[in-house]
Structures are given as structure tokens and as C-alpha cells.
N, C-alpha and C. Protein backbone atom coordinates (compact mmCIF):
# COMPACT_ATOMS: atom_id res chain seq x y z
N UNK A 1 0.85 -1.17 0.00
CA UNK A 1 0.00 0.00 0.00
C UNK A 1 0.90 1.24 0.00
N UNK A 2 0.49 2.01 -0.62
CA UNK A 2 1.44 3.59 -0.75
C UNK A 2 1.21 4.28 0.25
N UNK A 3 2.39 4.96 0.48
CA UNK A 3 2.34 5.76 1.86
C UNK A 3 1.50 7.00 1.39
N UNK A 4 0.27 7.74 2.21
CA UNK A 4 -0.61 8.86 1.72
C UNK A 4 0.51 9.49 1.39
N UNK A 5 -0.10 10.95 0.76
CA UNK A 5 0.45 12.36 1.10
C UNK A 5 0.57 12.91 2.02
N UNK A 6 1.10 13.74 2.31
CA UNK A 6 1.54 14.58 3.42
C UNK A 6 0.96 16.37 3.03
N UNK A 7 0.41 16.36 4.03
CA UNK A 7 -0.01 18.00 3.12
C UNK A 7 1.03 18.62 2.84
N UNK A 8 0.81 19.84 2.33
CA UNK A 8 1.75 21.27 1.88
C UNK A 8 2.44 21.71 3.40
N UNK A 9 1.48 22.42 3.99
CA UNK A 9 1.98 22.67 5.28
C UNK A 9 3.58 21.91 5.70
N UNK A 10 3.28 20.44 5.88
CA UNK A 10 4.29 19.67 6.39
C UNK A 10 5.40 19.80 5.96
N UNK A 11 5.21 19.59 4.20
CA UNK A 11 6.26 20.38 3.44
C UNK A 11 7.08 21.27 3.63
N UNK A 12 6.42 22.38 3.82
CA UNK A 12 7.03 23.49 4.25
C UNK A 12 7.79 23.68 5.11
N UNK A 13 7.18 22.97 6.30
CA UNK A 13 8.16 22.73 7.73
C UNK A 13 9.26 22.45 7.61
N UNK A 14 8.85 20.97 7.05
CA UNK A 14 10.28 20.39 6.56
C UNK A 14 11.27 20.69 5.93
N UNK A 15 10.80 21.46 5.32
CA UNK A 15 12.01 22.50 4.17
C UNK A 15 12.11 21.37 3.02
N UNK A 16 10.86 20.47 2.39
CA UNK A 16 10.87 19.32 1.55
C UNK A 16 10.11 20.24 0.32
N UNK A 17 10.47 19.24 -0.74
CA UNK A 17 8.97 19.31 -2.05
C UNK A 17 8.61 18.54 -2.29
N UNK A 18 7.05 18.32 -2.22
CA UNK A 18 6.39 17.24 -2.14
C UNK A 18 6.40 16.66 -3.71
N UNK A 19 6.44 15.09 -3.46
CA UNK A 19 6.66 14.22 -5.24
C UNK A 19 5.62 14.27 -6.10
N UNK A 20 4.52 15.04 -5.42
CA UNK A 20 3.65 15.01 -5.99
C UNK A 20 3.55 16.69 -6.62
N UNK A 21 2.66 16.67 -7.60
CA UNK A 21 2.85 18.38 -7.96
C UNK A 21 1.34 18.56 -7.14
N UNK A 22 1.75 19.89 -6.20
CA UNK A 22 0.83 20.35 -5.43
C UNK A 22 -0.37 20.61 -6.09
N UNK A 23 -1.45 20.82 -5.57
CA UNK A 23 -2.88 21.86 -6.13
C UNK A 23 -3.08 22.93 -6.07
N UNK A 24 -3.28 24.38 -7.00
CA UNK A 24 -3.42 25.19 -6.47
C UNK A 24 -4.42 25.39 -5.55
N UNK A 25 -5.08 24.37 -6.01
CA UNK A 25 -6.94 24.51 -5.26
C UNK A 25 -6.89 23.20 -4.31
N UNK A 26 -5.67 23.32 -3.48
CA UNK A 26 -5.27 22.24 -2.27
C UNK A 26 -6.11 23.15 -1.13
N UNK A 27 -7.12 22.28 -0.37
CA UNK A 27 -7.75 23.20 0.71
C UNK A 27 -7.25 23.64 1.82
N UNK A 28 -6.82 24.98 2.29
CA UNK A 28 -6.19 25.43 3.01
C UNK A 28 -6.66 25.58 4.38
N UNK A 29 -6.91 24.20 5.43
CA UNK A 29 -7.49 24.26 6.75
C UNK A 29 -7.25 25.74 7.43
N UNK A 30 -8.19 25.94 8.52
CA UNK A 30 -7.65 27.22 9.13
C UNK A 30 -8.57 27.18 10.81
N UNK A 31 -8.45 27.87 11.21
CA UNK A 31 -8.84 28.02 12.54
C UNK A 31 -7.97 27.13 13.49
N UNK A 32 -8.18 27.06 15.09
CA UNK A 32 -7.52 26.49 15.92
C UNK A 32 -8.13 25.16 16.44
N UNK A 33 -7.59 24.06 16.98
CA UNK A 33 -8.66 22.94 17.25
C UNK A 33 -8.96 22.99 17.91
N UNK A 34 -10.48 22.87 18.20
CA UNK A 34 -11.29 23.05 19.32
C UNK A 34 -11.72 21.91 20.57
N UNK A 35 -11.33 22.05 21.79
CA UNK A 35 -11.53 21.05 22.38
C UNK A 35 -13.17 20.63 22.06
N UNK A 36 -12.96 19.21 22.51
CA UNK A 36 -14.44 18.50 21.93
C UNK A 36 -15.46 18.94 23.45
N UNK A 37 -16.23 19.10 23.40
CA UNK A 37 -17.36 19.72 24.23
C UNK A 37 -18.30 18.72 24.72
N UNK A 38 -18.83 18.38 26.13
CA UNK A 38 -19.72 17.52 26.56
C UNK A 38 -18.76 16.33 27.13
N UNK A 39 -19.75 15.22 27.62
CA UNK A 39 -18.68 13.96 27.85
C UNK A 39 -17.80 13.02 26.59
N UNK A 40 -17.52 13.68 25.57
CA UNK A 40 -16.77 13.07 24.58
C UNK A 40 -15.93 12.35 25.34
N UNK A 41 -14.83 12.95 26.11
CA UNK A 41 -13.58 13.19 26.61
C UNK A 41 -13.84 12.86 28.25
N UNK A 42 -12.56 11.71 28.64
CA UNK A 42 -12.79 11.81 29.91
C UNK A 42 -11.79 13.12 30.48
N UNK A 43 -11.51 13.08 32.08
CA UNK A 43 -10.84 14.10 32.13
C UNK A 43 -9.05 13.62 31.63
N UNK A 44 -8.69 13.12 31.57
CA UNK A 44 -7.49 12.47 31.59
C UNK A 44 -7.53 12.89 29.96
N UNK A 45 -8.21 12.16 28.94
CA UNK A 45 -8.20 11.98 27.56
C UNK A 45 -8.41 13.99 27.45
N UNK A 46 -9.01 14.81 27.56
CA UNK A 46 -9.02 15.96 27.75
C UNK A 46 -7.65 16.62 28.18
N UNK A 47 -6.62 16.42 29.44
CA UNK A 47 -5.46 16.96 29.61
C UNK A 47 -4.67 16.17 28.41
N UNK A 48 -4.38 14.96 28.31
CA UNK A 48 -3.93 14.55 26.55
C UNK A 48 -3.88 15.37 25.19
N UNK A 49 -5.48 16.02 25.45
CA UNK A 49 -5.58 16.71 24.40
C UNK A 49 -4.96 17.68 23.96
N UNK A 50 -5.00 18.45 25.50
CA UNK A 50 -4.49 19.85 25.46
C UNK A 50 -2.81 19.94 25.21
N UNK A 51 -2.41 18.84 26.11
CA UNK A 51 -1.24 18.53 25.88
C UNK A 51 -0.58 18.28 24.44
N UNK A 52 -1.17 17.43 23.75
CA UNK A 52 -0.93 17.41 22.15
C UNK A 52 -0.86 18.97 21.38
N UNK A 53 -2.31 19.84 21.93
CA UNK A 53 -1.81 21.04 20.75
C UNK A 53 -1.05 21.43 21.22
N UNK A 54 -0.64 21.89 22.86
CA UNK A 54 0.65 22.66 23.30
C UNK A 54 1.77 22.16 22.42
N UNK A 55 2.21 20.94 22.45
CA UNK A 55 3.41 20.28 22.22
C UNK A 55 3.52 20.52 20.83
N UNK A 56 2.48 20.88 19.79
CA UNK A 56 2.36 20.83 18.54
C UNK A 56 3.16 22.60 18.00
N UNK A 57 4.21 22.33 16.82
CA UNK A 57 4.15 23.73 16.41
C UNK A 57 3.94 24.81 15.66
N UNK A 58 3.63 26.25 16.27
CA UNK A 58 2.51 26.99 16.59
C UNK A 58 2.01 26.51 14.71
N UNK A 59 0.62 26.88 14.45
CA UNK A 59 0.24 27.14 13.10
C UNK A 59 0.07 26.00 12.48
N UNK A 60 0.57 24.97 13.30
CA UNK A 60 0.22 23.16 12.57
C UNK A 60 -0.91 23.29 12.28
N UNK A 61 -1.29 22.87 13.39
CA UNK A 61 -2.69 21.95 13.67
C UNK A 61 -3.80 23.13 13.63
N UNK A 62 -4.99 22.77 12.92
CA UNK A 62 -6.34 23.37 12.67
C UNK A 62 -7.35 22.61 13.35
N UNK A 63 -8.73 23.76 12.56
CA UNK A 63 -9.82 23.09 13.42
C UNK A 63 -10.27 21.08 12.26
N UNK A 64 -9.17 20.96 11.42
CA UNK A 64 -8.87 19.82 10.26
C UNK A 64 -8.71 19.14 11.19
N UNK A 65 -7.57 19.22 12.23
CA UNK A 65 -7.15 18.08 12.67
C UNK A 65 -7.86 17.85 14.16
N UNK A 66 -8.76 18.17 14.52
CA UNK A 66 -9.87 17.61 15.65
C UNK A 66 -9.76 16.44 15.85
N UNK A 67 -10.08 15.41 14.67
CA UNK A 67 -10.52 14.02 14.91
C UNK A 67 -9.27 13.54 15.24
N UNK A 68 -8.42 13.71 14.49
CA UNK A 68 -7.12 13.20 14.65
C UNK A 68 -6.49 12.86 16.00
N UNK A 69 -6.78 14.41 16.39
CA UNK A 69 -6.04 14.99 18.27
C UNK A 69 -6.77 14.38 19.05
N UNK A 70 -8.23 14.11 18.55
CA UNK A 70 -9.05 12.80 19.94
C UNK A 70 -8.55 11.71 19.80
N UNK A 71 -8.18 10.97 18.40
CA UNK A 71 -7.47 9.84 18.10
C UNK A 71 -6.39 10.06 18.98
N UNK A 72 -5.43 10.21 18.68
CA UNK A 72 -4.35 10.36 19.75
C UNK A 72 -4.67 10.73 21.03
N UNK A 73 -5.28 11.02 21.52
CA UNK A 73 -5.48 11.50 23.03
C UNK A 73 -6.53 9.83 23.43
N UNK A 74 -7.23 9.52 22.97
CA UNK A 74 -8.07 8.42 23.40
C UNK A 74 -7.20 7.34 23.42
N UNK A 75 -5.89 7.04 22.59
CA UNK A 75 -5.09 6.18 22.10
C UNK A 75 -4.08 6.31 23.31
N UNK A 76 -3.64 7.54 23.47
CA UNK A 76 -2.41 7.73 24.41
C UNK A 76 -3.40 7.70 25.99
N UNK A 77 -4.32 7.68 26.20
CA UNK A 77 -5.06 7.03 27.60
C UNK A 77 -5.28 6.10 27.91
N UNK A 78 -5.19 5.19 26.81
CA UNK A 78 -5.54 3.89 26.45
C UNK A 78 -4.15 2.76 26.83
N UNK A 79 -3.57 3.77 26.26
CA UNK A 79 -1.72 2.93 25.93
C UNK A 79 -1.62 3.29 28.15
N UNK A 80 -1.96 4.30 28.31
CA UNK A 80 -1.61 4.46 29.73
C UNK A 80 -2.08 3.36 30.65
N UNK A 81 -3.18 3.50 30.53
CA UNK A 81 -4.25 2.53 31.27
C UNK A 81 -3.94 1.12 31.61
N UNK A 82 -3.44 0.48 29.83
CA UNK A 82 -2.84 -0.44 29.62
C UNK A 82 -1.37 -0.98 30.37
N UNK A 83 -0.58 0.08 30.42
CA UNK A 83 0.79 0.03 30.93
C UNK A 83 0.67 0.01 32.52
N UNK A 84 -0.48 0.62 32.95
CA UNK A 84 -0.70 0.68 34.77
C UNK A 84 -1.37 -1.00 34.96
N UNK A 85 -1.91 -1.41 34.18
CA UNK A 85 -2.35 -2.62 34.38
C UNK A 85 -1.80 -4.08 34.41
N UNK A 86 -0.59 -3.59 33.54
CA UNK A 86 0.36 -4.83 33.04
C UNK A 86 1.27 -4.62 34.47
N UNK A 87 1.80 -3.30 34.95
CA UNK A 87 2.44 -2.81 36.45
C UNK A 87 1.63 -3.64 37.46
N UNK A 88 0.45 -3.83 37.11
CA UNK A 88 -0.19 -4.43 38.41
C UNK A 88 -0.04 -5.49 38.34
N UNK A 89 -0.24 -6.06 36.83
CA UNK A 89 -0.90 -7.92 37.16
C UNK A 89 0.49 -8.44 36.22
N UNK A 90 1.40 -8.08 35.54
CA UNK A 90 2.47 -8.62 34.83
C UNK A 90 2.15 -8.91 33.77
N UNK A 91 3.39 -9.08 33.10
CA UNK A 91 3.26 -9.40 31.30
C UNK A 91 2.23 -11.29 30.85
N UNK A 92 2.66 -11.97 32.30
CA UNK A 92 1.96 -13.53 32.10
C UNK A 92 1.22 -13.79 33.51
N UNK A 93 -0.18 -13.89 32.93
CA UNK A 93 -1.20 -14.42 33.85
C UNK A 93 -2.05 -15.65 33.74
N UNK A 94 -2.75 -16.27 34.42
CA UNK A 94 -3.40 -17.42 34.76
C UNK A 94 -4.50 -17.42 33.59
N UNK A 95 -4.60 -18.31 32.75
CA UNK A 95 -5.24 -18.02 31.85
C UNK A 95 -6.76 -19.25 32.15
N UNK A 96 -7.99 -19.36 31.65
CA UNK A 96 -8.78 -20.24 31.87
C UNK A 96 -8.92 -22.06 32.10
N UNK A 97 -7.72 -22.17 32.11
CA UNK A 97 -7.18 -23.68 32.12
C UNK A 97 -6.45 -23.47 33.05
N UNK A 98 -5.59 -22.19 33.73
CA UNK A 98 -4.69 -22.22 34.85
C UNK A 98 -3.38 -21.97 34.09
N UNK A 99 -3.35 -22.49 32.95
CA UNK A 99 -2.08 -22.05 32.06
C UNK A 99 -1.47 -20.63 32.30
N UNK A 100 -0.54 -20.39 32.09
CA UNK A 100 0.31 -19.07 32.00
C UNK A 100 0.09 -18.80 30.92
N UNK A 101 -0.44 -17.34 30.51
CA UNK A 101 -1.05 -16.89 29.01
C UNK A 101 -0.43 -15.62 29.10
N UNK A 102 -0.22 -14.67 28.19
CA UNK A 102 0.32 -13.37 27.78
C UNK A 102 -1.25 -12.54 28.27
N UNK A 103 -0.49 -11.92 29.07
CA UNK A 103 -2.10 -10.59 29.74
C UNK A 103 -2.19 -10.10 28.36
N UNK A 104 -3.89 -9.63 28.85
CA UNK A 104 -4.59 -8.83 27.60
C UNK A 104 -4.18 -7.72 27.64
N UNK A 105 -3.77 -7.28 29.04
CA UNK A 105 -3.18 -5.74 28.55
C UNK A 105 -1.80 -5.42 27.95
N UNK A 106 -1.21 -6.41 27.47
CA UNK A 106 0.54 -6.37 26.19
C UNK A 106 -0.92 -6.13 25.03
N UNK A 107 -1.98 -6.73 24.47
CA UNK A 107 -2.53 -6.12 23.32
C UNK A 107 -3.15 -4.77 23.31
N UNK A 108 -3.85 -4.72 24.45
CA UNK A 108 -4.65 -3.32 24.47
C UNK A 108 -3.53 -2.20 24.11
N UNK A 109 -2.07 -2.69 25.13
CA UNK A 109 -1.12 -1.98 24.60
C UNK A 109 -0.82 -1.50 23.26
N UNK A 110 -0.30 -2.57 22.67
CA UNK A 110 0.11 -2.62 21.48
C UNK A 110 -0.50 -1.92 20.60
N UNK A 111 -1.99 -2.19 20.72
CA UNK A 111 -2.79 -1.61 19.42
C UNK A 111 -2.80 -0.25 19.81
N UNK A 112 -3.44 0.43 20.98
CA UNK A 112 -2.83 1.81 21.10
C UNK A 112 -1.57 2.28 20.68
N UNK A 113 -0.52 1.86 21.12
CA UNK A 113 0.58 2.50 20.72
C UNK A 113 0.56 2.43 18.97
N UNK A 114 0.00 1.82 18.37
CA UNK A 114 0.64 1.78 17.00
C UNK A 114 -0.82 2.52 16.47
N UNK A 115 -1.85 3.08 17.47
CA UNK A 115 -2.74 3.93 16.64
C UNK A 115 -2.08 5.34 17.24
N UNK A 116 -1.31 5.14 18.23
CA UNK A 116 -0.81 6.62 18.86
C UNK A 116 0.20 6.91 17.47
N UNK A 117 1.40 5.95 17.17
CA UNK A 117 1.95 6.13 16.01
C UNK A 117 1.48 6.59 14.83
N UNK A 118 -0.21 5.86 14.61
CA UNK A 118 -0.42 6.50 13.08
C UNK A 118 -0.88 8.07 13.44
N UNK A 119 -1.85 8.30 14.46
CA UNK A 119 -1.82 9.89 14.70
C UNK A 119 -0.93 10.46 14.88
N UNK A 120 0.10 10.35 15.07
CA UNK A 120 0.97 11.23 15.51
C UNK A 120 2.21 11.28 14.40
N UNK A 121 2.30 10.46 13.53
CA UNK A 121 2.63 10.41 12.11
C UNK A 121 1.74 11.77 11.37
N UNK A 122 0.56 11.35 11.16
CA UNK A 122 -0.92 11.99 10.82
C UNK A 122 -0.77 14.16 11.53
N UNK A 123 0.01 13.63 12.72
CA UNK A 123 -0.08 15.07 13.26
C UNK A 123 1.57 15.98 12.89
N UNK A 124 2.47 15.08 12.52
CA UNK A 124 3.58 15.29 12.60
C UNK A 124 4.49 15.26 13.94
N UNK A 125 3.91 14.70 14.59
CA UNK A 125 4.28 14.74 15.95
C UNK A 125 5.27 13.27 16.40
N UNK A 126 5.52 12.63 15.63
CA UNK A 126 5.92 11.63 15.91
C UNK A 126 7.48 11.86 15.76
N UNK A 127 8.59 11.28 16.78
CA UNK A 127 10.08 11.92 16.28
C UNK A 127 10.91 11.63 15.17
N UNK A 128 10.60 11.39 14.27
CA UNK A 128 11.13 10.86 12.98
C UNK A 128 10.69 12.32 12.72
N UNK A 129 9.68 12.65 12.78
CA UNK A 129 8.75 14.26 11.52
C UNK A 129 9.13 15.47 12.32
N UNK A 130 8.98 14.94 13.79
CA UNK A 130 10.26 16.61 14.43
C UNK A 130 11.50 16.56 14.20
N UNK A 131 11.81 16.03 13.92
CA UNK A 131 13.80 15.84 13.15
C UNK A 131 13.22 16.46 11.78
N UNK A 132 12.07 16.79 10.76
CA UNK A 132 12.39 17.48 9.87
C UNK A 132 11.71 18.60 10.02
N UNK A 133 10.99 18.69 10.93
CA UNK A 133 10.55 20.25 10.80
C UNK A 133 11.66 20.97 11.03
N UNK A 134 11.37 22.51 10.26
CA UNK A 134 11.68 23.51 10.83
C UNK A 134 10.91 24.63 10.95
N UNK A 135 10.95 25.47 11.45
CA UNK A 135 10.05 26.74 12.09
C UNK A 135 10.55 27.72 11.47
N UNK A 136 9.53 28.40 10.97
CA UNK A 136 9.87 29.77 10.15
C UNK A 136 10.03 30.63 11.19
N UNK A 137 11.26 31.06 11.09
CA UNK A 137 11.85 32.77 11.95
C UNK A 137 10.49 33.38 11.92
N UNK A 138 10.42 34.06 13.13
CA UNK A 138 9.64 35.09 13.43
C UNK A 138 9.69 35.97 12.87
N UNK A 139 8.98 36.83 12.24
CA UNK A 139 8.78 37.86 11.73
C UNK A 139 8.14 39.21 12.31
N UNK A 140 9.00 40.32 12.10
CA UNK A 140 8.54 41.12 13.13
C UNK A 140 7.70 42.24 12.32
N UNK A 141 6.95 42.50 13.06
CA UNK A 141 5.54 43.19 12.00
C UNK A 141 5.70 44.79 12.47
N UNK A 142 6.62 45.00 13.27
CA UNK A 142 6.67 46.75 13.69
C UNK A 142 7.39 47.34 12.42
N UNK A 143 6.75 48.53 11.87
CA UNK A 143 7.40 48.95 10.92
C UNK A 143 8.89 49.82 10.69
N UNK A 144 8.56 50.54 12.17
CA UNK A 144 10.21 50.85 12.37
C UNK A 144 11.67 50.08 11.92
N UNK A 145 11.18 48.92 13.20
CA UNK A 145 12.43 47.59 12.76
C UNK A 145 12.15 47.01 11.27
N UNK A 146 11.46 47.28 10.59
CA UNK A 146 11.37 46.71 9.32
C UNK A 146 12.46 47.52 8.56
N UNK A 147 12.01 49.00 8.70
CA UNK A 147 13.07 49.78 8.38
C UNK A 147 14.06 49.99 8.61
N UNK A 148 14.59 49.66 9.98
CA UNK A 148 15.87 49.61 9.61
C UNK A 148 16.78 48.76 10.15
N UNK A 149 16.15 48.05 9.87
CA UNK A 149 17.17 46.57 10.07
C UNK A 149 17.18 45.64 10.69
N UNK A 150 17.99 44.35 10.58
CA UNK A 150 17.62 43.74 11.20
C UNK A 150 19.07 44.14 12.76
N UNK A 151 19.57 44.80 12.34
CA UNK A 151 20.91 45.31 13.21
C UNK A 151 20.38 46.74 13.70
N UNK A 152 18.96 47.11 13.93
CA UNK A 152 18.38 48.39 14.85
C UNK A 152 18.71 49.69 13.97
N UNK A 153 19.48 49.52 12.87
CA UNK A 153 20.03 50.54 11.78
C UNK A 153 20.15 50.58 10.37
N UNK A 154 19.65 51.57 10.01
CA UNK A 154 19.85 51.42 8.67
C UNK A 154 21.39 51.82 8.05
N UNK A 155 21.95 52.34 8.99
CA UNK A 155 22.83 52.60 8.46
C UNK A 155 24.10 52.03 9.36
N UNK A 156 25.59 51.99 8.60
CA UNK A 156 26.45 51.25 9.45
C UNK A 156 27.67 52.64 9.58
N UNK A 157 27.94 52.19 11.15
CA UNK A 157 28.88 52.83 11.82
C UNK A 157 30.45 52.38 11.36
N UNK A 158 30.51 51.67 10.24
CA UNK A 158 32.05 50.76 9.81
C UNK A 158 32.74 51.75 8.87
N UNK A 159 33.43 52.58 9.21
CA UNK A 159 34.35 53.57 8.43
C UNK A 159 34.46 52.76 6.87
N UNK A 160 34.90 51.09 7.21
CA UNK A 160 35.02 50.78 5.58
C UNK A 160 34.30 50.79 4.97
N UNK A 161 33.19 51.20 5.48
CA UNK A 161 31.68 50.78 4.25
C UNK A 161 31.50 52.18 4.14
């Protein structure tokens, strides 16, 4: 199966060009993501959340990637839950015959973590995709310093110049 696309955005971060020839009429998400409202969210899956856009950088993530950021936040509570449980009862438990069987919580694990992976692939958040971002310099919007420089002057005090 082919690996999707990656939007433009990501591109950009990365300082990449995508193999594909872009669209001009590629839809340009916008707004901020909005936490999900009501009991969607427990409280735990909710601090997850918030935690994901903090950690995310600034201008990523839109009100596009909602579903995504519950995916990962339901996934990364899940993977938790899982890991406090295996702490309690161990990786091999008593299985219905008395046998020693692999606990259910190494799967509950597993499958979370590798849906935390595809969101967070999905979000760029995963550390393979922060090793290629980069962050566009700040830009300073006062018109003074626009004028004169990025050295507070337009003009230089260097006799040789």
C-alpha cells in the first residue's frame, strides 16, 4: 500500500517538495482545534488533548485536525491505562485452564501505541517528523524595525563601508 500524502503545510516545515505536484486549489485548513465539548472526553483523555496542541508547532494543527487529536489523546489514555495494568498484574497471567497466558493488557497496549503512532505520524508529531521540521523565523511586523534593520540601523557605523 502507498504511503498517503503529506499536506503542503508539512512540506514546508520540513524544508521538503512534495513528489507530488501540489494543487493550487489544495484546501487550506484554518482556525484552531477546538476542544471536543460535553462527555466526549474523559478528564485524563481531555489533559492529553491539550497537551498534544501545546506540544504541537505553533500554526500546525487546525480546526482539520480535531478528529485526529481525539485519536491520539483516546489512544495515548488507552496505551496508559494499559501500561498501569500490566504494572499491576504482569506481562503472564493465569489463563482459563490455569495455564500461564500473555495478559490482555501487552494487546490493548500494542494496538494503542501503533494507533498513537499512526496519529501522531498523521499530526507530525511523531520523532522521525520533528527531526524534519523547521520553524519559520519570526517575523517582526513593527514597521520601524522593518526599516531599519535587522541590526536596529539602517545605516552602518564601519568607516570601511
Amino acid at each position: 500500500m502507498a504511503r498517503p500524502r503529506k499536506p503542503t503545510i508539512l512540506h514546508a516545515l520540513e524544508g521538503t517538495r512534495p513528489t507530488w505536484r501540489p494543487s493550487a486549489r489544495e484546501p487550506r485548513p484554518n482556525g484552531n482545534p477546538r476542544l471536543p465539548s460535553g462527555d466526549v472526553l474523559d478528564t485524563e483523555q481531555r489533559a492529553l488533548w491539550k497537551a498534544i496542541v501545546q506540544m504541537s508547532p505553533p500554526g500546525l494543527l487546525t480546526q482539520a485536525d480535531e478528529s485526529t487529536i481525539e485519536r491520539m489523546s483516546v489512544a495515548w489514555a488507552a496505551f496508559r491505562a494499559a501500561t498501569r495494568g500490566l504494572a499491576k498484574t504482569g506481562h503472564v497471567v493465569k489463563g482459563r485452564d490455569g495455564l500461564d497466558v500473555r495478559n490482555p493488557w501487552a494487546l490493548v497496549q500494542r494496538q494503542a501505541s501503533a494507533e498513537m503512532h499512526r496519529a501522531g505520524e498523521s499530526l507530525g508529531l511523531s520523532p522521525a517528523a520533528r527531526t524534519r521540521l523547521t520553524m519559520p523565523e519570526k517575523q517582526d511586523d513593527d514597521p520601524l524595525a522593518i526599516l531599519l534593520g535587522p541590526a536596529g540601523k539602517a545605516w552602518s557605523d564601519d568607516p570601511v563601508h
